[in-house]
N, C-alpha and C. Protein backbone atom coordinates (compact mmCIF):
# COMPACT_ATOMS: atom_id res chain seq x y z
N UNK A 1 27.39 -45.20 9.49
CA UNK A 1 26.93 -44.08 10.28
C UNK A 1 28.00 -43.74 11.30
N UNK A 2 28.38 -42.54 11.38
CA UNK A 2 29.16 -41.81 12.65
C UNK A 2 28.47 -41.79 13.90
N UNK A 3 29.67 -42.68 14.81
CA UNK A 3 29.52 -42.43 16.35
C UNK A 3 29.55 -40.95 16.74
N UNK A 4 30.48 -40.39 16.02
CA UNK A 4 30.90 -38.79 16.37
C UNK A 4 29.33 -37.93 17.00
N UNK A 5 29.33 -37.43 18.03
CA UNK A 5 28.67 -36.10 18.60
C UNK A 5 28.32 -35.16 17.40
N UNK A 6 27.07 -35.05 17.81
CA UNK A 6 26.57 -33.60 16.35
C UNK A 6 27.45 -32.53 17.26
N UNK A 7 27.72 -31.80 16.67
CA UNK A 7 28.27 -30.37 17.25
C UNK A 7 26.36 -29.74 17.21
N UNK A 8 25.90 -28.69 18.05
CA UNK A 8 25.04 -28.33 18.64
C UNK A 8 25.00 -26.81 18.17
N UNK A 9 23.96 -26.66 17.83
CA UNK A 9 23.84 -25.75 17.21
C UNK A 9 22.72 -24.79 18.13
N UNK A 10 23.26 -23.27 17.91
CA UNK A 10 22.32 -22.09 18.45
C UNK A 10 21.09 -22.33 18.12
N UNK A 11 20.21 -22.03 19.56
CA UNK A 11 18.62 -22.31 19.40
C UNK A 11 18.43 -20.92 17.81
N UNK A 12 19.29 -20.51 18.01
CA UNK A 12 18.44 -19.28 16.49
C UNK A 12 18.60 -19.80 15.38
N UNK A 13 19.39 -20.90 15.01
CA UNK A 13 19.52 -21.87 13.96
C UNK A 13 18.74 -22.68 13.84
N UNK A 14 17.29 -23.28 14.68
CA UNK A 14 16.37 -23.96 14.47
C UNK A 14 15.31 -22.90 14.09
N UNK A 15 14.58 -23.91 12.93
CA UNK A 15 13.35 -22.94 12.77
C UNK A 15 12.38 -22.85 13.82
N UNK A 16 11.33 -21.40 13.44
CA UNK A 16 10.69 -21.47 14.42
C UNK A 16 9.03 -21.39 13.67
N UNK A 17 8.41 -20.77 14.33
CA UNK A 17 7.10 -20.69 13.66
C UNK A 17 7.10 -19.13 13.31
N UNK A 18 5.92 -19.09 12.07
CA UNK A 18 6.25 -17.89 11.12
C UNK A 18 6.19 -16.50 11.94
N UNK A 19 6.77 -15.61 11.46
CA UNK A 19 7.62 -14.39 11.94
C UNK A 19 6.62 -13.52 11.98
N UNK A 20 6.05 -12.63 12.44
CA UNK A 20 5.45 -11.55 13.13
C UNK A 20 5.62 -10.83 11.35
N UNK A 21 6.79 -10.78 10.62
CA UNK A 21 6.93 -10.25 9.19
C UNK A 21 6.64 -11.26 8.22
N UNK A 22 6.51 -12.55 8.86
CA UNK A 22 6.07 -13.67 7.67
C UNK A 22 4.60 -13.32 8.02
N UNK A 23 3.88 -13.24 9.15
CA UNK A 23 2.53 -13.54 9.24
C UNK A 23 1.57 -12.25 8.21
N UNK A 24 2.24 -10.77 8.83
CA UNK A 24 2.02 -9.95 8.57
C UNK A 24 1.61 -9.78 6.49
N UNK A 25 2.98 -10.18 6.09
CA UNK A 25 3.13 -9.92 4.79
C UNK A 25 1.87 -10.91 4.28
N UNK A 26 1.94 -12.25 4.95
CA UNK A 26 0.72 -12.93 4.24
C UNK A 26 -1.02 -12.40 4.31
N UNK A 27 -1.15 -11.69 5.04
CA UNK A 27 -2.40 -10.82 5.40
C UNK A 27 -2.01 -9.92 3.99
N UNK A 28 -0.94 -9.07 3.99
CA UNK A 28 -1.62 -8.37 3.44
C UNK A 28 -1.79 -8.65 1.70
N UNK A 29 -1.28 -10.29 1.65
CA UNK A 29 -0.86 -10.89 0.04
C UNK A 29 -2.63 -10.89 0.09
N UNK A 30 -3.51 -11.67 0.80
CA UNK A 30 -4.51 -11.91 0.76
C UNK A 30 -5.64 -10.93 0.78
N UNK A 31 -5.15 -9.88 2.06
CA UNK A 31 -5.98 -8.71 1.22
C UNK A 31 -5.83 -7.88 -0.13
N UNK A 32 -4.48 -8.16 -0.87
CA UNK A 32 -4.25 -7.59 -1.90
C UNK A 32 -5.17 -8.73 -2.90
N UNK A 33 -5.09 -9.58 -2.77
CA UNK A 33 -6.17 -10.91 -3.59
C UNK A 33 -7.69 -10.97 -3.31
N UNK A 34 -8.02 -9.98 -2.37
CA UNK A 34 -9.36 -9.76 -2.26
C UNK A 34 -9.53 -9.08 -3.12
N UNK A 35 -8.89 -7.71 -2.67
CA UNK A 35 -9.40 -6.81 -3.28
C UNK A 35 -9.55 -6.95 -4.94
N UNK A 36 -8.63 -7.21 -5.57
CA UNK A 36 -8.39 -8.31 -6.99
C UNK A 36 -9.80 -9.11 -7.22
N UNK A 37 -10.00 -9.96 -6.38
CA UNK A 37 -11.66 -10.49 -6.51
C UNK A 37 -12.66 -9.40 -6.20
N UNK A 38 -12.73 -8.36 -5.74
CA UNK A 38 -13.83 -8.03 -5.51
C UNK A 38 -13.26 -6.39 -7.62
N UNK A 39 -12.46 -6.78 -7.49
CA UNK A 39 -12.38 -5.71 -8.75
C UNK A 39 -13.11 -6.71 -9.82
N UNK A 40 -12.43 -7.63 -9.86
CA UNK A 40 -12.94 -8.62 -11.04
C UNK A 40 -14.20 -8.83 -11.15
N UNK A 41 -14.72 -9.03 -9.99
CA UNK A 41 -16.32 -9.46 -9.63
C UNK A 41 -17.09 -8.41 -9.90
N UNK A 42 -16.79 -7.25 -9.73
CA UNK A 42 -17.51 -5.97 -10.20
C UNK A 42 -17.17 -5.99 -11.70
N UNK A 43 -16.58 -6.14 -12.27
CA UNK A 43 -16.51 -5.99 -14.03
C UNK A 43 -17.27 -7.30 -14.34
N UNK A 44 -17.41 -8.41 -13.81
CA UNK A 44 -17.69 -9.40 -14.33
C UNK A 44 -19.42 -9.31 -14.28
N UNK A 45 -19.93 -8.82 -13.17
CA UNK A 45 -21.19 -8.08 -13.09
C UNK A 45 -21.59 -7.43 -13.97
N UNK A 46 -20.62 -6.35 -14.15
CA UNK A 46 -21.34 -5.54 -15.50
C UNK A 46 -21.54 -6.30 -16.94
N UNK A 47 -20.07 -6.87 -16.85
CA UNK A 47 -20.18 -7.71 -18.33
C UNK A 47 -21.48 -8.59 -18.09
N UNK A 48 -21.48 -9.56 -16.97
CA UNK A 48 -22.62 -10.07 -17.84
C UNK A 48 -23.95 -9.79 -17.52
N UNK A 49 -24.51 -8.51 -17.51
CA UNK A 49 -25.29 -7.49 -17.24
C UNK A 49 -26.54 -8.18 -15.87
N UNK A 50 -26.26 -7.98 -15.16
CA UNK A 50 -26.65 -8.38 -13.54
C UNK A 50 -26.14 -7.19 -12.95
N UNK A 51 -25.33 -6.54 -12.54
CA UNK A 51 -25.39 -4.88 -12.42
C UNK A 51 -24.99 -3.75 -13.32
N UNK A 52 -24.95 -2.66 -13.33
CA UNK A 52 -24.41 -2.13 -14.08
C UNK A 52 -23.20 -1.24 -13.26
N UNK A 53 -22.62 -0.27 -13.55
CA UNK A 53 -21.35 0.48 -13.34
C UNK A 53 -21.65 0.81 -12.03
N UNK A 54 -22.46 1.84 -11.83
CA UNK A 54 -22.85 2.18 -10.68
C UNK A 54 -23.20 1.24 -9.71
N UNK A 55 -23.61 0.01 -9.74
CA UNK A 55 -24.33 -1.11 -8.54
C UNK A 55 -23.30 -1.85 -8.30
N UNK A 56 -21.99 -2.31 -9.65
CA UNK A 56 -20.88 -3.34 -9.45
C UNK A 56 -20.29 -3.23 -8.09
N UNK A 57 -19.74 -1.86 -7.15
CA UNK A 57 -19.52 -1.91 -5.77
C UNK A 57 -20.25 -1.54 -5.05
N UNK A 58 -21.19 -1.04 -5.45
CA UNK A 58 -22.52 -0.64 -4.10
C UNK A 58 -23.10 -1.65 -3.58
N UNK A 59 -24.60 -1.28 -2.53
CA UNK A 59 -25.42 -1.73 -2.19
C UNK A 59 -25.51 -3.36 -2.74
N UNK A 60 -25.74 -3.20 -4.16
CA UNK A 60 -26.89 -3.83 -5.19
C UNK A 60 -25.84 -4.63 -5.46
N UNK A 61 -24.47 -4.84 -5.67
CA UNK A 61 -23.31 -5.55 -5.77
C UNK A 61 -23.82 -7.21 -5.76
N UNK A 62 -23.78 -7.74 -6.99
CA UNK A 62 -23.88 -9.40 -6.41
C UNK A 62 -22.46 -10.20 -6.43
N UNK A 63 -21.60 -9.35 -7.09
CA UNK A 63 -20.72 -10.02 -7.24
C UNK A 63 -18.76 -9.56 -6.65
N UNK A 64 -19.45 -8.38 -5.98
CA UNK A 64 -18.25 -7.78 -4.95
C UNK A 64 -18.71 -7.02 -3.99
N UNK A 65 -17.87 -6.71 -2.92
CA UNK A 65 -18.28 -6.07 -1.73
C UNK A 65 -18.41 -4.55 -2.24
N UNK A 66 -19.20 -3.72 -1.07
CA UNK A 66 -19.31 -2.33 -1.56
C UNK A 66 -17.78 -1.46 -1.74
N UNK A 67 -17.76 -0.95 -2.19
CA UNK A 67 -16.59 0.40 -2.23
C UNK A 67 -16.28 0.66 -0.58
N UNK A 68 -17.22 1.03 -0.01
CA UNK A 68 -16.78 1.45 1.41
C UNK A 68 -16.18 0.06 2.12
N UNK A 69 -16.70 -1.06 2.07
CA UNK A 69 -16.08 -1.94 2.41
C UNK A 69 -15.09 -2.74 2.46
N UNK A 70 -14.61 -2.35 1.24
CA UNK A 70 -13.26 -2.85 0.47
C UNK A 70 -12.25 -1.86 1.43
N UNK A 71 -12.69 -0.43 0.92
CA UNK A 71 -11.67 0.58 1.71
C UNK A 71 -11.43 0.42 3.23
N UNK A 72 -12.24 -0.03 3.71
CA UNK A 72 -12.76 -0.01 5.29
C UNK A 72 -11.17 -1.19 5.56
N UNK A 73 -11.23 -2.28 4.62
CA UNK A 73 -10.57 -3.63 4.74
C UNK A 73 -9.17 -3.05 4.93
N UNK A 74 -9.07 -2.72 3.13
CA UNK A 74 -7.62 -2.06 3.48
C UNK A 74 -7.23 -1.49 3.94
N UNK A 75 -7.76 -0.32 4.60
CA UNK A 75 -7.41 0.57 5.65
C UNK A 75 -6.80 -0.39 6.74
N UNK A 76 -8.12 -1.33 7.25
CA UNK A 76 -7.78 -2.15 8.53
C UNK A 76 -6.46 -2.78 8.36
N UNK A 77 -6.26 -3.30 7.41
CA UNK A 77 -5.03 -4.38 7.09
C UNK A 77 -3.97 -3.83 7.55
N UNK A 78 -4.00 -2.33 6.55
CA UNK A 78 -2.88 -1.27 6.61
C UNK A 78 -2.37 -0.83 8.36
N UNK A 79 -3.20 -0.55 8.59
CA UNK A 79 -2.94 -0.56 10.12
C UNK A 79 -2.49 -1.53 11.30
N UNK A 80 -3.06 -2.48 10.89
CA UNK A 80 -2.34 -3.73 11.49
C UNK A 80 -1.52 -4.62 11.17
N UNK A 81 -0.53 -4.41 10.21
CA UNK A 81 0.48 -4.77 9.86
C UNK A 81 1.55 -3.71 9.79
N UNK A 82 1.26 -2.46 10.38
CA UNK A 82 2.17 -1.29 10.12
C UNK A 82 2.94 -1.31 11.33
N UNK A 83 2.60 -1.81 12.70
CA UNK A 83 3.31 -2.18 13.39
C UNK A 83 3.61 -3.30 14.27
N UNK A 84 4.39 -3.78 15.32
CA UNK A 84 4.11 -5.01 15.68
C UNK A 84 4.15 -4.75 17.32
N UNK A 85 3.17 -3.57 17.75
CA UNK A 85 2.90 -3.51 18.67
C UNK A 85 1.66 -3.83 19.42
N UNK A 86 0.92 -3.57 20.51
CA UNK A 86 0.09 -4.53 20.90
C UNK A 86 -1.25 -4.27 20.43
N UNK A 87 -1.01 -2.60 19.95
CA UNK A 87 -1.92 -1.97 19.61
C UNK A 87 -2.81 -2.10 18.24
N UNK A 88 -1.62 -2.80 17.33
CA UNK A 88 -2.05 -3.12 15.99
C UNK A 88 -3.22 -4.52 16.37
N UNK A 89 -3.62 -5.43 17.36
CA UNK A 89 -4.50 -5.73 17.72
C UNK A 89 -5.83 -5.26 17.66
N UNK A 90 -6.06 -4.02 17.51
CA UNK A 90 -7.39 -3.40 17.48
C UNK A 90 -7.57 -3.68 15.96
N UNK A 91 -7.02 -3.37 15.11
CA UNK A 91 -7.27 -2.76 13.69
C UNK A 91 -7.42 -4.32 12.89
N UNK A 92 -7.07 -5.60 13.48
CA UNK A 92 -6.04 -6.31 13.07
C UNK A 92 -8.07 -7.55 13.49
N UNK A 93 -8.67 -7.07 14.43
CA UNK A 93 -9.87 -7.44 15.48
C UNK A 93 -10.87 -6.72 14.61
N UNK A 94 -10.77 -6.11 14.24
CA UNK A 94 -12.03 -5.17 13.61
C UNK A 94 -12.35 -5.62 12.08
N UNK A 95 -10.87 -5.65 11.64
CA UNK A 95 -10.76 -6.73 9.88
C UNK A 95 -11.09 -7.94 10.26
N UNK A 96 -11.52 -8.78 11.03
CA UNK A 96 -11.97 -9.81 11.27
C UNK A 96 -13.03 -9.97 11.39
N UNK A 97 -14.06 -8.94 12.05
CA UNK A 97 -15.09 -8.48 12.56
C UNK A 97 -15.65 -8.28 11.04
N UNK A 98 -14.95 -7.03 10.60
CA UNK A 98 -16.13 -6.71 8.63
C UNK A 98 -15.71 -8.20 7.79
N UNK A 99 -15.08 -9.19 7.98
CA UNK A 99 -14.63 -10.09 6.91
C UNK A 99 -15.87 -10.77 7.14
N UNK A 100 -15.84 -11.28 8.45
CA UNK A 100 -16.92 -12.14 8.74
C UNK A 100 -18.79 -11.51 8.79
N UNK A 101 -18.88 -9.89 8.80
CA UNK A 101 -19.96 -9.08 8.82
C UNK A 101 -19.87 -10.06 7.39
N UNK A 102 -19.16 -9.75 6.68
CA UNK A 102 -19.39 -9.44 4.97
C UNK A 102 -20.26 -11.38 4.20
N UNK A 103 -19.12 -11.83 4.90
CA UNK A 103 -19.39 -13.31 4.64
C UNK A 103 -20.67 -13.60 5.24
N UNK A 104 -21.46 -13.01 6.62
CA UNK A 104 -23.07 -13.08 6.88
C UNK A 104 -23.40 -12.53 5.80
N UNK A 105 -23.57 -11.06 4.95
CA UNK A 105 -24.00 -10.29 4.49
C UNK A 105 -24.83 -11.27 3.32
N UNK A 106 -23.49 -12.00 2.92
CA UNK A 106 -23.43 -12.49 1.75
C UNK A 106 -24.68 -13.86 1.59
N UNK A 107 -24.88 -14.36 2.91
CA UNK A 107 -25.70 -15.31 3.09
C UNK A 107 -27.54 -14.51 2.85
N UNK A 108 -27.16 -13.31 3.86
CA UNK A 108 -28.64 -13.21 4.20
C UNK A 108 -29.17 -11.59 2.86
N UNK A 109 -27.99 -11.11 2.56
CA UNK A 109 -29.08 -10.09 1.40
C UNK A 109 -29.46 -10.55 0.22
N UNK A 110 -29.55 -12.19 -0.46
CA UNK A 110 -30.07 -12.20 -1.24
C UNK A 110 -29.36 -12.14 -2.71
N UNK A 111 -27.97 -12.34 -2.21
CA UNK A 111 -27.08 -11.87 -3.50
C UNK A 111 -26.96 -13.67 -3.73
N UNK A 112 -26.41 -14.68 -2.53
CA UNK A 112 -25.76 -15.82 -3.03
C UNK A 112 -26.83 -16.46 -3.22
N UNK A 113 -26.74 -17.31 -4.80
CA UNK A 113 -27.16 -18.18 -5.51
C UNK A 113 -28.34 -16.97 -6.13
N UNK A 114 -28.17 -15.71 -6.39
CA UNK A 114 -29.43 -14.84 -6.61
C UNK A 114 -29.76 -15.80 -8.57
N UNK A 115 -31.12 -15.84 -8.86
CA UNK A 115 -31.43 -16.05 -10.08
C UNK A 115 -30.92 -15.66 -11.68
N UNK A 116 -30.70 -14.18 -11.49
CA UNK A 116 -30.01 -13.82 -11.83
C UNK A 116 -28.62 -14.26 -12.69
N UNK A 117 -27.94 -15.04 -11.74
CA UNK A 117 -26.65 -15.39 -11.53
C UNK A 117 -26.33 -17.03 -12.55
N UNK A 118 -25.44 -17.03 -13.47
CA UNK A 118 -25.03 -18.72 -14.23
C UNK A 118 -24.48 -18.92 -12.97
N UNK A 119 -24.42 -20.39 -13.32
CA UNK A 119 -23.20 -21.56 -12.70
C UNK A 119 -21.84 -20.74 -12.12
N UNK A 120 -21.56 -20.09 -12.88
CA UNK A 120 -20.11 -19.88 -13.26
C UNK A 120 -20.13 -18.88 -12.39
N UNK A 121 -21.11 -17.69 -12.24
CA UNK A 121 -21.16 -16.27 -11.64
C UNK A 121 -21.34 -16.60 -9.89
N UNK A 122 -22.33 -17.72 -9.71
CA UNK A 122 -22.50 -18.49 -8.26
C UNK A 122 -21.36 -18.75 -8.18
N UNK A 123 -20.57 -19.44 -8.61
CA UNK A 123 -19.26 -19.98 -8.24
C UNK A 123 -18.15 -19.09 -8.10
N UNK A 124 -18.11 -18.26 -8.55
CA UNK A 124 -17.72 -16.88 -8.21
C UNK A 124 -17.88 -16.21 -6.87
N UNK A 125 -19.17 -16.17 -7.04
CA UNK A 125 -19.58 -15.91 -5.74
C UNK A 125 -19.30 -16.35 -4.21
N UNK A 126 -18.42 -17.89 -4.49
CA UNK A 126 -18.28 -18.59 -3.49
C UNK A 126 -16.52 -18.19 -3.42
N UNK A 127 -16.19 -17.99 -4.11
CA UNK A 127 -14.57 -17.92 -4.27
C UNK A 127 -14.47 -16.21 -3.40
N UNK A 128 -15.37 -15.64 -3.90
CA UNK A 128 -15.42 -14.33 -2.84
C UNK A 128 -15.42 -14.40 -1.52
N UNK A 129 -16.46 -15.47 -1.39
CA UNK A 129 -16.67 -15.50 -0.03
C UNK A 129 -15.28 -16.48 0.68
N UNK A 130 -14.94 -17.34 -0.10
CA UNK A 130 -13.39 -17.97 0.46
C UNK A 130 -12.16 -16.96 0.85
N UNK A 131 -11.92 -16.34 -0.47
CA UNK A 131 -10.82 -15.34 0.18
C UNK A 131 -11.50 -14.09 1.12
N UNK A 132 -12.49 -14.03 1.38
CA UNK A 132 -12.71 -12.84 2.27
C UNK A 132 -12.24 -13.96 3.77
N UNK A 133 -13.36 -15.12 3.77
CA UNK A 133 -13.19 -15.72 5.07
C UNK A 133 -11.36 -16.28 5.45
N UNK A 134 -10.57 -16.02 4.46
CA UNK A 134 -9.37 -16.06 4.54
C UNK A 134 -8.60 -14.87 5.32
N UNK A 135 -9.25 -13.96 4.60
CA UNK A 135 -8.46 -12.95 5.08
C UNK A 135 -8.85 -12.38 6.41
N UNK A 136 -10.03 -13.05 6.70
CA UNK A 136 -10.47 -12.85 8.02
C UNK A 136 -9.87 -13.95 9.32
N UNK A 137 -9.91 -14.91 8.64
CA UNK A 137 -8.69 -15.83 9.63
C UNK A 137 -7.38 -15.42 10.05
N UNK A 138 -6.66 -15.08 8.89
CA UNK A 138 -5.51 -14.28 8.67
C UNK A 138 -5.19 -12.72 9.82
N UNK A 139 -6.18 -12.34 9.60
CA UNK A 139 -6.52 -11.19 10.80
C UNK A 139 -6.92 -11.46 11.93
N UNK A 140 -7.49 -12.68 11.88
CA UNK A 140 -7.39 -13.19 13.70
C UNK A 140 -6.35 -13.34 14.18
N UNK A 141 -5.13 -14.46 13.11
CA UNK A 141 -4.31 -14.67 13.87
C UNK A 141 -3.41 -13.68 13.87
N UNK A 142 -3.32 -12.88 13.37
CA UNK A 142 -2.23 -11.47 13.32
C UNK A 142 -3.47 -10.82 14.47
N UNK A 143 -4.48 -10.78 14.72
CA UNK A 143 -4.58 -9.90 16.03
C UNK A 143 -4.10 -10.44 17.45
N UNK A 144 -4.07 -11.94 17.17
CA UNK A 144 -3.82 -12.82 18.18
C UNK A 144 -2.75 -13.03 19.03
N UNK A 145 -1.30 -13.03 17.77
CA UNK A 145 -0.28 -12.49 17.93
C UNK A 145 0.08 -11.45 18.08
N UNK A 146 -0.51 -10.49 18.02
CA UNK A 146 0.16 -8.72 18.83
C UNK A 146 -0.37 -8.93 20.05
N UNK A 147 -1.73 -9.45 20.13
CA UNK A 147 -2.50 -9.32 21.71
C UNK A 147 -1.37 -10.31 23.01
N UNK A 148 -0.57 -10.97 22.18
CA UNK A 148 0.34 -11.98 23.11
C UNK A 148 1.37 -11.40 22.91
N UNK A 149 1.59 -10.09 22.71
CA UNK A 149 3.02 -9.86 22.85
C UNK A 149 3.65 -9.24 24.30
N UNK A 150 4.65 -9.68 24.69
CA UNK A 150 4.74 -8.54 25.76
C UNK A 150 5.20 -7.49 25.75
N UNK A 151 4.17 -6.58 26.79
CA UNK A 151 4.68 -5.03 27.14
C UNK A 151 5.72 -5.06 27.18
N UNK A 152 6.33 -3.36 26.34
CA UNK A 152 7.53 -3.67 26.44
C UNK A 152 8.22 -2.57 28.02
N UNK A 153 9.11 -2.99 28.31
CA UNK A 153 9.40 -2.23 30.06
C UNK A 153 9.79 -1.35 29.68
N UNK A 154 9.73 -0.18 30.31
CA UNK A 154 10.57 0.98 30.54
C UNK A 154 11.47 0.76 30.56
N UNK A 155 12.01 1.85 29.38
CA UNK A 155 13.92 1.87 30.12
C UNK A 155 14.27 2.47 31.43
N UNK A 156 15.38 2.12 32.04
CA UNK A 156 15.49 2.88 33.30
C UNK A 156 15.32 4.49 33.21
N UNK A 157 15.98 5.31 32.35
CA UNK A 157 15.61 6.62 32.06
C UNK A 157 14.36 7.17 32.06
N UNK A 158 13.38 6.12 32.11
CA UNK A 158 11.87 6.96 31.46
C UNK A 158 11.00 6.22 33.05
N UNK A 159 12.07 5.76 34.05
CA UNK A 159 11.06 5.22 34.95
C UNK A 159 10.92 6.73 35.85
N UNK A 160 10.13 6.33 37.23
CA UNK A 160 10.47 7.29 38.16
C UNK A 160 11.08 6.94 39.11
N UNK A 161 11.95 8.25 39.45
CA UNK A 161 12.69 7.66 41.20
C UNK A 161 12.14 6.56 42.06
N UNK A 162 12.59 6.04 42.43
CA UNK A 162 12.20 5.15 43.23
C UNK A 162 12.55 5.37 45.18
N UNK A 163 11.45 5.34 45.86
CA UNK A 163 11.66 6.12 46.68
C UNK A 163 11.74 4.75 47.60
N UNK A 164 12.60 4.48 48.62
CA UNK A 164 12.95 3.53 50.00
C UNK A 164 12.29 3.59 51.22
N UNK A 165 11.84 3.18 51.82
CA UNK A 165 11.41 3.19 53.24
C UNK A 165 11.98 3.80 54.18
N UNK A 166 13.36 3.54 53.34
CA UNK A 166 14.28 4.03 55.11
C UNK A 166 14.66 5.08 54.63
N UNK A 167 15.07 5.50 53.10
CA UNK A 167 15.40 6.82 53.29
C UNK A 167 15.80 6.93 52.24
N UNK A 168 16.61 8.28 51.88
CA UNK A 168 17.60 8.17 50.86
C UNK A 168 18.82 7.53 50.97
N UNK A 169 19.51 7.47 50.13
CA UNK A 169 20.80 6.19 50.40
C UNK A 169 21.82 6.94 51.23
C-alpha cells in the first residue's frame, strides 16, 4: 500500500444524491407504467368479461382507474416535471393527493377482492394499486424537492433603486 497523499478531488467529482433530472425522469417512468397498468387492466376486464368496453375506464372499472383520472395524473406529472421551479410543487402535491384518493377509492368502492374477480384478476388488482401508491410517493418527493428549493434573487437590473438615509451619493 502507498504512503503517497490521494491528490483531492473537486467536491463535483463526488456523487451526490439523485438530480432534480434523475428524480423527475423517474416519476414520469412510473407514471408512464401506470398508465400501461391501468390500459392493460381495462382490456383484461373486458377479456375476461367483468366489464365491458364502455365500464373498462369508467365508474364501474374493477380493474383500472377512470379515463378522467388517468388524464388528471398525467396532466399532473406533466406539469411537475416540466420545470424545476418552486412552483412545480403544486402540480407535483395534487398527483399525490389523486394517487392516494385513488388507492382509498380502491379499498372502499367495492372493486378490491370484488366476486366477480379470479385469483389472478385480484392480484392484478393489487399490482394497480402498488404502482399507483408508487407514483404517488414519487410525487411527494418531487414536490418536496421543488418546495426546498431556493428563491431565486433578483438580478441587480430587475431590483429597485435603493434609496439611503442620508441621501443621494
Amino acid at each position: 500500500m502507498s504512503t503517497a497523499a490521494q491528490p483531492l478531488t473537486p467536491a463535483s467529482a463526488v456523487p451526490a444524491a439523485p438530480t432534480t433530472a434523475r428524480a423527475a425522469t423517474l416519476l414520469v417512468v412510473a407514471q408512464l407504467a401506470l398508465v400501461g397498468v391501468d390500459a392493460l387492466g381495462g382490456v383484461l376486464a373486458v377479456a375476461a368479461g367483468v366489464n365491458t368496453w364502455a365500464e373498462a375506464w369508467g365508474p364501474a372499472a374493477l380493474l383500472a382507474a377512470p379515463l378522467p383520472m388517468v388524464a388528471g395524473q398525467v396532466v399532473l406529472t406533466a406539469l411537475s416535471v416540466s420545470t424545476r421551479r418552486r412552483w412545480g410543487a403544486v402540480p407535483a402535491t395534487l398527483l399525490t393527493l389523486a394517487c392516494f384518493a385513488s388507492i382509498a377509492s380502491g379499498f372502499f368502492d367495492g372493486g378490491l377482492g370484488n366476486a366477480r374477480l379470479t385469483p389472478w384478476l385480484s392480484a392484478f388488482q393489487v399490482l394497480l394499486l402498488v404502482v399507483t401508491g408508487i407514483v404517488g410517493l414519487l410525487a411527494a418527493a418531487r414536490a418536496r424537492e421543488l418546495a426546498r428549493r431556493p428563491r431565486r434573487a433578483l438580478s441587480t437590473e430587475h431590483r429597485a433603486p435603493s434609496i439611503s438615509a442620508t441621501g443621494p451619493p
